[in-house]
Protein backbone atom coordinates (compact mmCIF):
# COMPACT_ATOMS: atom_id res chain seq x y z
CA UNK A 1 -1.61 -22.66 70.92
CA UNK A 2 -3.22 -20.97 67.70
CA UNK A 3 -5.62 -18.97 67.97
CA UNK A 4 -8.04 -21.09 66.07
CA UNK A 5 -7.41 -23.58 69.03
CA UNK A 6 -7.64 -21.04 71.91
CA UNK A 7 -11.49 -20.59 70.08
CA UNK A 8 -12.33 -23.73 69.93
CA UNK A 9 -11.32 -24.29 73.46
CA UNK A 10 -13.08 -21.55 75.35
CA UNK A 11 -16.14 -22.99 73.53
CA UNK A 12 -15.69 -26.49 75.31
CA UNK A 13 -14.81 -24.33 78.50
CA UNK A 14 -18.10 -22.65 78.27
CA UNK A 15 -19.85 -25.74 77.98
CA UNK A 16 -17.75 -27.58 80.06
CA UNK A 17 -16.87 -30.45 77.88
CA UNK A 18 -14.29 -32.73 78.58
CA UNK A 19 -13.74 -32.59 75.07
CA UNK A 20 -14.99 -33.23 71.03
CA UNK A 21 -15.92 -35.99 69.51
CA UNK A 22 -16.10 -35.01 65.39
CA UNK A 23 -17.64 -38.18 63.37
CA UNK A 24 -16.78 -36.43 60.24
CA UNK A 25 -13.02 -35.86 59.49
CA UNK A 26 -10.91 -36.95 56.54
CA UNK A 27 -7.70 -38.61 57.02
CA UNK A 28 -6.48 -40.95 54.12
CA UNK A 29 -3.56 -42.11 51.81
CA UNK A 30 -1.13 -38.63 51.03
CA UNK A 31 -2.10 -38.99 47.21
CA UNK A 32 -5.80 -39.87 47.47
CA UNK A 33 -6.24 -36.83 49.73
CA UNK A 34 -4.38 -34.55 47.33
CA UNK A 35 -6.53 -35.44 44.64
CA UNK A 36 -9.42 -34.52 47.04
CA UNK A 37 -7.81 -31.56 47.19
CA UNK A 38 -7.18 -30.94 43.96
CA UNK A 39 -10.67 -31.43 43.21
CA UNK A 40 -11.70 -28.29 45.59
CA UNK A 41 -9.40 -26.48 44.05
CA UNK A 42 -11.08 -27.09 40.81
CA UNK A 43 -14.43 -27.03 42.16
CA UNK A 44 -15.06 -23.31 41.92
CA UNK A 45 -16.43 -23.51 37.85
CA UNK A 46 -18.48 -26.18 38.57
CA UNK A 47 -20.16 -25.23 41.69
CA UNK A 48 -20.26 -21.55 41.44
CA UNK A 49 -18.24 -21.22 44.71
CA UNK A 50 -14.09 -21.36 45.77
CA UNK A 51 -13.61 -23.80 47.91
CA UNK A 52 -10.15 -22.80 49.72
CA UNK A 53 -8.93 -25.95 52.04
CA UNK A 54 -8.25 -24.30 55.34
CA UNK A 55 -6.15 -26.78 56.47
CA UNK A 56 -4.17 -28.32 53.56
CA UNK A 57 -1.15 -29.43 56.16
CA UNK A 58 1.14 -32.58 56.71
CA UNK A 59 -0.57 -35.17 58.32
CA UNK A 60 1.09 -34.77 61.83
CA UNK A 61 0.43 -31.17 61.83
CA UNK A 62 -3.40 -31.84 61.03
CA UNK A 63 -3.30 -34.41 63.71
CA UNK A 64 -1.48 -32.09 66.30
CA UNK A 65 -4.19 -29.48 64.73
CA UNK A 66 -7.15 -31.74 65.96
CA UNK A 67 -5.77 -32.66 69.39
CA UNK A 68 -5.12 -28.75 70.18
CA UNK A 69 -8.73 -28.20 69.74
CA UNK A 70 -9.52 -30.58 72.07
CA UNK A 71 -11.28 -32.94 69.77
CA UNK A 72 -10.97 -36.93 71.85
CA UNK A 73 -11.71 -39.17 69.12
CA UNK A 74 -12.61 -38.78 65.16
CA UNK A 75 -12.38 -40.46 62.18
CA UNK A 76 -10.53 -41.22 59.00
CA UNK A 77 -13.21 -40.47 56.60
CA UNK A 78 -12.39 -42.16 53.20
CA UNK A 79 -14.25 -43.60 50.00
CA UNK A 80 -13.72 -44.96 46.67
CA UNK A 81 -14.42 -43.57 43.42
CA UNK A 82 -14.41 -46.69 41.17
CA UNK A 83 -14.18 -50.45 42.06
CA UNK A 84 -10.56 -52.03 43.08
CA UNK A 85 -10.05 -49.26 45.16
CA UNK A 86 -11.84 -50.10 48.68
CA UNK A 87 -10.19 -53.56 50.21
CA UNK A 88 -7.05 -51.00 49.78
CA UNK A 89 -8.10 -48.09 51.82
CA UNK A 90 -9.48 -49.99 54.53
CA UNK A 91 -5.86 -51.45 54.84
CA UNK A 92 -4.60 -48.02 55.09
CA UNK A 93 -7.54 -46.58 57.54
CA UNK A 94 -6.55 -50.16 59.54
CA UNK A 95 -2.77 -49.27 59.58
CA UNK A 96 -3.84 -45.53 60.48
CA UNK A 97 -6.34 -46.75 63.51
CA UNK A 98 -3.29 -48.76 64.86
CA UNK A 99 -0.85 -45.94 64.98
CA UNK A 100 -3.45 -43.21 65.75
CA UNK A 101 -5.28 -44.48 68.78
CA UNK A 102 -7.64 -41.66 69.32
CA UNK A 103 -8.73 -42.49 65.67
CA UNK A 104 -12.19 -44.37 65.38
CA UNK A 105 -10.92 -47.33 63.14
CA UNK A 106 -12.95 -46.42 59.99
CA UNK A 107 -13.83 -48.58 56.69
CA UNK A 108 -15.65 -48.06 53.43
CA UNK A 109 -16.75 -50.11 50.61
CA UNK A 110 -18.14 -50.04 46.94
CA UNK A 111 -20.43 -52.20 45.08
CA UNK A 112 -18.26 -54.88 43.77
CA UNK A 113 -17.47 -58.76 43.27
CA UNK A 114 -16.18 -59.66 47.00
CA UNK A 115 -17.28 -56.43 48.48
CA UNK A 116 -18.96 -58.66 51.65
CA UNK A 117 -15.98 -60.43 52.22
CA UNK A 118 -14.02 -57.06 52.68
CA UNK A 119 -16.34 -55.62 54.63
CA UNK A 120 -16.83 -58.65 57.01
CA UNK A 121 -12.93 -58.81 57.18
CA UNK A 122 -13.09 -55.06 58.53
CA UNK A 123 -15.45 -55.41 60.65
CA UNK A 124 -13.15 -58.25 62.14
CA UNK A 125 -10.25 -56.38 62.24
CA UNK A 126 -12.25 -53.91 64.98
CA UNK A 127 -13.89 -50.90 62.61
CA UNK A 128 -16.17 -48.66 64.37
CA UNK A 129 -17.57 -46.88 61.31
CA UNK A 130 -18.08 -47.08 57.77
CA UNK A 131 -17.76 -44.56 55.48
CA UNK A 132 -20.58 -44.76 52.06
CA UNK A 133 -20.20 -42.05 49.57
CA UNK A 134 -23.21 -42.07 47.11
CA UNK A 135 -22.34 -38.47 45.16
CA UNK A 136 -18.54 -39.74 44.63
CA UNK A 137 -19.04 -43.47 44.21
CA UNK A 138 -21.89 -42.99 41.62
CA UNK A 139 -23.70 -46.17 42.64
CA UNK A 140 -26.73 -46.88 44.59
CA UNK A 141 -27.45 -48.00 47.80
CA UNK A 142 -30.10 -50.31 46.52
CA UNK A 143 -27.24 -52.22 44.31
CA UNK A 144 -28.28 -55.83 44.97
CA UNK A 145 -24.23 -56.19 45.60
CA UNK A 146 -24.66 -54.23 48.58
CA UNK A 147 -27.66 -56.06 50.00
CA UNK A 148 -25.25 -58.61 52.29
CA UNK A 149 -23.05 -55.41 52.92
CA UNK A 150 -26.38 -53.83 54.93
CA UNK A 151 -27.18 -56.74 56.66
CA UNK A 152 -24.16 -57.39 58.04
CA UNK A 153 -23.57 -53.44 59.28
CA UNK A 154 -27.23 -54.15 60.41
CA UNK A 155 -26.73 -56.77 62.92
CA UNK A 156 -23.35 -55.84 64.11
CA UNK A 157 -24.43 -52.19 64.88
CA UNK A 158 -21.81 -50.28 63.09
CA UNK A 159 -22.43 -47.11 62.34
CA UNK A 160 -22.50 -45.86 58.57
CA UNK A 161 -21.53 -42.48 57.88
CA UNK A 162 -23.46 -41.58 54.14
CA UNK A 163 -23.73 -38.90 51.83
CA UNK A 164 -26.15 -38.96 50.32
CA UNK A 165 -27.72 -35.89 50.44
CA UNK A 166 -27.91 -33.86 46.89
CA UNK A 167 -25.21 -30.73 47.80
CA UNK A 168 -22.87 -29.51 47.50
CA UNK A 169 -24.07 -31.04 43.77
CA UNK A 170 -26.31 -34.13 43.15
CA UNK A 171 -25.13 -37.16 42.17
CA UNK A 172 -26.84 -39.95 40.20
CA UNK A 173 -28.59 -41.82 42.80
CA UNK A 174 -28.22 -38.78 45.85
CA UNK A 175 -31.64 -37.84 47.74
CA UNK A 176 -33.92 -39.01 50.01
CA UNK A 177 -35.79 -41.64 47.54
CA UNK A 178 -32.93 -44.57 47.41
CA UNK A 179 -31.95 -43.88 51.18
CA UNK A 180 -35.81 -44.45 52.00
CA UNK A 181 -36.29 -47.53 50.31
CA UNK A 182 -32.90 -48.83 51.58
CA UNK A 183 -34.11 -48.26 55.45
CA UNK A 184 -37.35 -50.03 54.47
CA UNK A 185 -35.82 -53.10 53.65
CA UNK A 186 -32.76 -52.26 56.74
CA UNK A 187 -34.48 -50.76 59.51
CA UNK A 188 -32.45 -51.28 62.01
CA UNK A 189 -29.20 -49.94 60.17
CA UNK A 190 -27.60 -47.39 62.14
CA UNK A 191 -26.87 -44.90 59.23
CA UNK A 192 -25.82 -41.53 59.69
CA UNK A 193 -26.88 -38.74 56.95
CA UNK A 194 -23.69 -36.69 56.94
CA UNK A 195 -23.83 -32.99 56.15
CA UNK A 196 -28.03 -33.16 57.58
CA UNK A 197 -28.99 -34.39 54.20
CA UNK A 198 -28.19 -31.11 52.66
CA UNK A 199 -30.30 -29.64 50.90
CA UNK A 200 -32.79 -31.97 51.62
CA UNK A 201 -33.03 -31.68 55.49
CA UNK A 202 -36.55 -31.75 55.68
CA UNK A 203 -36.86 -35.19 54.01
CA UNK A 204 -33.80 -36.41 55.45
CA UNK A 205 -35.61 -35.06 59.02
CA UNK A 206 -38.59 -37.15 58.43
CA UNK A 207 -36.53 -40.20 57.81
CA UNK A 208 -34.54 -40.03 61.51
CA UNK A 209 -37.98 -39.77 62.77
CA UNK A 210 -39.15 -42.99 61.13
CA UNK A 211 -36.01 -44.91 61.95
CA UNK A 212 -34.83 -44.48 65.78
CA UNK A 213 -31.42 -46.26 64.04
CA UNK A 214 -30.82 -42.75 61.78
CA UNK A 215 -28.55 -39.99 62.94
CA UNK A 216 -27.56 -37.19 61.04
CA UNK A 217 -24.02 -35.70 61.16
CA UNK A 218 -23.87 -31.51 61.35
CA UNK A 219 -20.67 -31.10 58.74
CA UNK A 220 -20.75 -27.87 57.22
CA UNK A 221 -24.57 -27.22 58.03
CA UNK A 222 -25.37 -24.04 59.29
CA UNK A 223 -22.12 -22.37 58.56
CA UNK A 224 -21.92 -19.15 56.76
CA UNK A 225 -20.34 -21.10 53.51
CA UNK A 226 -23.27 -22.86 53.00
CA UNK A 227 -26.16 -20.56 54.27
CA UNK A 228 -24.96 -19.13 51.23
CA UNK A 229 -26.45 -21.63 48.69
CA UNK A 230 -28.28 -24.24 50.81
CA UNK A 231 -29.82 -22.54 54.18
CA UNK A 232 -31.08 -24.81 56.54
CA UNK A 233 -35.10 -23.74 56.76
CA UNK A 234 -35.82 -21.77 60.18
CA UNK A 235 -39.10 -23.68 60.57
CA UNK A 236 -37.10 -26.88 60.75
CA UNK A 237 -35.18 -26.29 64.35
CA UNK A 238 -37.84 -27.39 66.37
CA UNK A 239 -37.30 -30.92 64.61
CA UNK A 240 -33.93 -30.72 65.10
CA UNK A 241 -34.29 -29.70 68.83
CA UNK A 242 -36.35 -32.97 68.94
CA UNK A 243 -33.90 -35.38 67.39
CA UNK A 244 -31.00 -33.71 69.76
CA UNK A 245 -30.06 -37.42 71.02
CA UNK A 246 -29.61 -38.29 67.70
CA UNK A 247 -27.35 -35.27 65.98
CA UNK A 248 -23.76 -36.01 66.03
CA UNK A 249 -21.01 -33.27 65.25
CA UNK A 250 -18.87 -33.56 62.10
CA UNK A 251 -17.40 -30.94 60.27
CA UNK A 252 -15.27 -32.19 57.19
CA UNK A 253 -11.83 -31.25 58.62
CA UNK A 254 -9.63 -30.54 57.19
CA UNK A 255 -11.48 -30.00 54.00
CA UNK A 256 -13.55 -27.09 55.25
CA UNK A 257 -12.76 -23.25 53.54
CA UNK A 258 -12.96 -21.50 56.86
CA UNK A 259 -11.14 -22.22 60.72
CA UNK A 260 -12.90 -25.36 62.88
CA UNK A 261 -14.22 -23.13 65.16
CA UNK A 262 -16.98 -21.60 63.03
CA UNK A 263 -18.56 -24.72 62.83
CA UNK A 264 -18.99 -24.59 66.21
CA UNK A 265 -20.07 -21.04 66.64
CA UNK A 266 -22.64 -21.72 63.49
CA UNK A 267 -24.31 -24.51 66.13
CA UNK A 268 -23.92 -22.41 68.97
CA UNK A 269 -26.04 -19.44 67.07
CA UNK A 270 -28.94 -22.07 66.41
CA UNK A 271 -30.11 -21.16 70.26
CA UNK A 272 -30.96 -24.34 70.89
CA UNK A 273 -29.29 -24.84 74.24
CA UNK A 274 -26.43 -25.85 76.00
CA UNK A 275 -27.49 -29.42 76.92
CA UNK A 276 -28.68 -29.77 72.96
CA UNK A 277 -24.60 -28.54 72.35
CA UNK A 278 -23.29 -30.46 75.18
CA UNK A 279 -24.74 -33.90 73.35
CA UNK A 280 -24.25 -32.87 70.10
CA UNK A 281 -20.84 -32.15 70.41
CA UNK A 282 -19.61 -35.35 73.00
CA UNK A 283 -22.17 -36.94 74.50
CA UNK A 284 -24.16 -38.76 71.50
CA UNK A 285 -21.29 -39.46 70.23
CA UNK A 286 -20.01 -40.66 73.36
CA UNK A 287 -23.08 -43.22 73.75
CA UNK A 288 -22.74 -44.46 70.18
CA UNK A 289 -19.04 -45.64 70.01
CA UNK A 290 -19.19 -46.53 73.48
CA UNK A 291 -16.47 -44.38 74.58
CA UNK A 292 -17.46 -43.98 78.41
C-alpha cells in the first residue's frame, strides 16, 4: 500500500467508516481524458496557476488507486464540449458501469436535437447520475432544449452533478443567476453544485437552503490549491454545518495537483465534527444512491 493510501485509510479508521463514497471522479474515453489533461497542462497562462495532474496513470492503476483508499463507490465524471459528442460518452460510461461494478453508472448530455431521447435511453439503461458541465459546454441551463431533459431527471430522482459555479474561470452562462431561475421552474430537481459553487458559495449556500432537492459536492474546496485564489469565507461554516445532510464528498480524482488525502485533511481542518465528516464522506451519499 502507498503511502497516499495508508493516509487516506487511517482517516476512515479514525472515523470509523466502512469506507468512501466520492461523487466527483473522472473516468472517461483514454483520448477525451488526455485532452483533459492536456488542457491542465496548458492551463497555467490562462489561470495564473500550474495545474500538475497528480494522478495521470493507466486506467487500472487509477482504479486499483481508488479501491486502495478505500473509496466503495464513485463515478465516471464526463461531459461534452460541443454537440454530437454526448449519446457517445454515455455509451462508453454504460460499457464502463458494466465492467466496473463499484462505478455509479454515470451519463451526461448537451443541448441538442434528440438530446431527451438520449437521456431517457440512459436513464433506462440504469444511470444513477448525470453529469452537466456549464463552464465547458458553453450553453445554458435555461436552453429551452433542455427543458424536457429537467423534467425527466426531475421526476425520476436522478441526481445531477453541475458546474456551474464561476472558478476555476467563468464561463458564459456560470453563476448563481441561470442555476436560480432553472430551480424555480424545477424545484424538485435533485442537482448537486459541484466544487460548493466556487467562488460563489454564499449564493450557491442560499440556493440549497431554498431547495431541500440541492446538494453541493466538496471537490477541491477548502484545499490549500484553492484557498489560494478562491477561499471559502470563515463566516460561511455555520451554513455549511447546517446543510451537513446535504454535502456530499467529491474531489476531482484524478485530476487534482496534490495526493487524495488532502482533500480529506482540508475537511477534517474545517472542525466541524466527526458525525458532520462521517456523513459527508459515506453516509449522504449512502442515503442518496441508495447504497444500504
Amino acid at each position: 500500500m502507498s503511502g497516499d493510501a495508508d493516509d487516506v485509510v487511517r482517516f476512515r479508521e479514525r472515523l470509523g467508516l466502512p469506507g468512501i463514497i466520492d461523487v466527483h471522479t473522472h473516468f472517461m474515453p483514454e483520448r477525451v481524458l488526455r485532452k483533459v489533461w492536456a488542457y491542465f497542462d496548458s492551463a497555467g497562462p490562462l489561470t495564473g496557476m500550474e495545474w500538475p495532474i497528480e494522478y495521470r496513470r493507466d486506467e487500472d492503476e487509477r482504479l486499483a488507486l481508488l479501491r486502495s483508499f478505500g473509496v466503495l463507490r464513485f463515478t465516471s465524471m464526463l461531459y461534452p464540449h460541443k454537440a454530437g459528442m454526448a449519446a457517445w460518452l454515455n455509451g462508453w460510461a454504460a460499457d464502463f458501469a458494466r465492467r466496473v461494478p463499484d462505478c455509479l453508472h454515470t451519463a451526461t448530455f448537451f443541448p441538442e436535437e434528440g438530446v431527451e431521447a438520449y437521456v431517457r435511453e440512459a436513464v433506462e439503461a440504469g444511470a444513477r447520475v448525470f453529469k452537466s458541465h456549464l463552464q465547458v459546454g458553453a450553453y445554458d441551463p435555461n436552453d429551452p432544449l433542455l427543458e424536457p431533459v429537467w423534467g425527466l431527471l426531475a421526476e425520476a430522482g436522478i441526481p445531477v452533478v453541475m458546474h456551474c459555479g464561476s472558478g476555476p474561470a467563468p464561463g458564459r452562462h456560470t453563476g448563481p443567476e441561470p442555476v436560480g431561475r432553472l430551480l424555480a421552474r424545477h424545484p424538485r430537481l435533485p442537482l448537486i453544485v459541484a466544487h460548493l459553487g466556487m467562488p460563489e458559495y454564499t449564493e450557491f449556500l442560499a440556493l440549497a437552503e431554498t431547495y431541500p432537492r440541492v446538494r453541493l459536492d466538496t471537490t477541491m474546496a477548502f484545499t490549500d490549491f484553492t484557498e489560494d485564489f478562491a477561499p471559502f469565507p470563515p463566516a460561511e461554516r455555520g451554513r455549511l454545518a447546517a446543510l451537513g445532510d446535504r454535502i456530499l464528498l467529491g474531489t476531482d480524482f484524478p485530476n487534482i495537483p496534490y495526493p487524495y488525502a488532502h482533500q480529506l485533511h482540508a475537511l477534517e481542518r474545517l472542525e466541524l465534527g466527526e458525525d458532520w465528516l462521517r456523513a459527508v464522506c459515506h453516509g449522504n451519499a449512502s442515503a442518496l444512491f441508495e447504497l444500504g
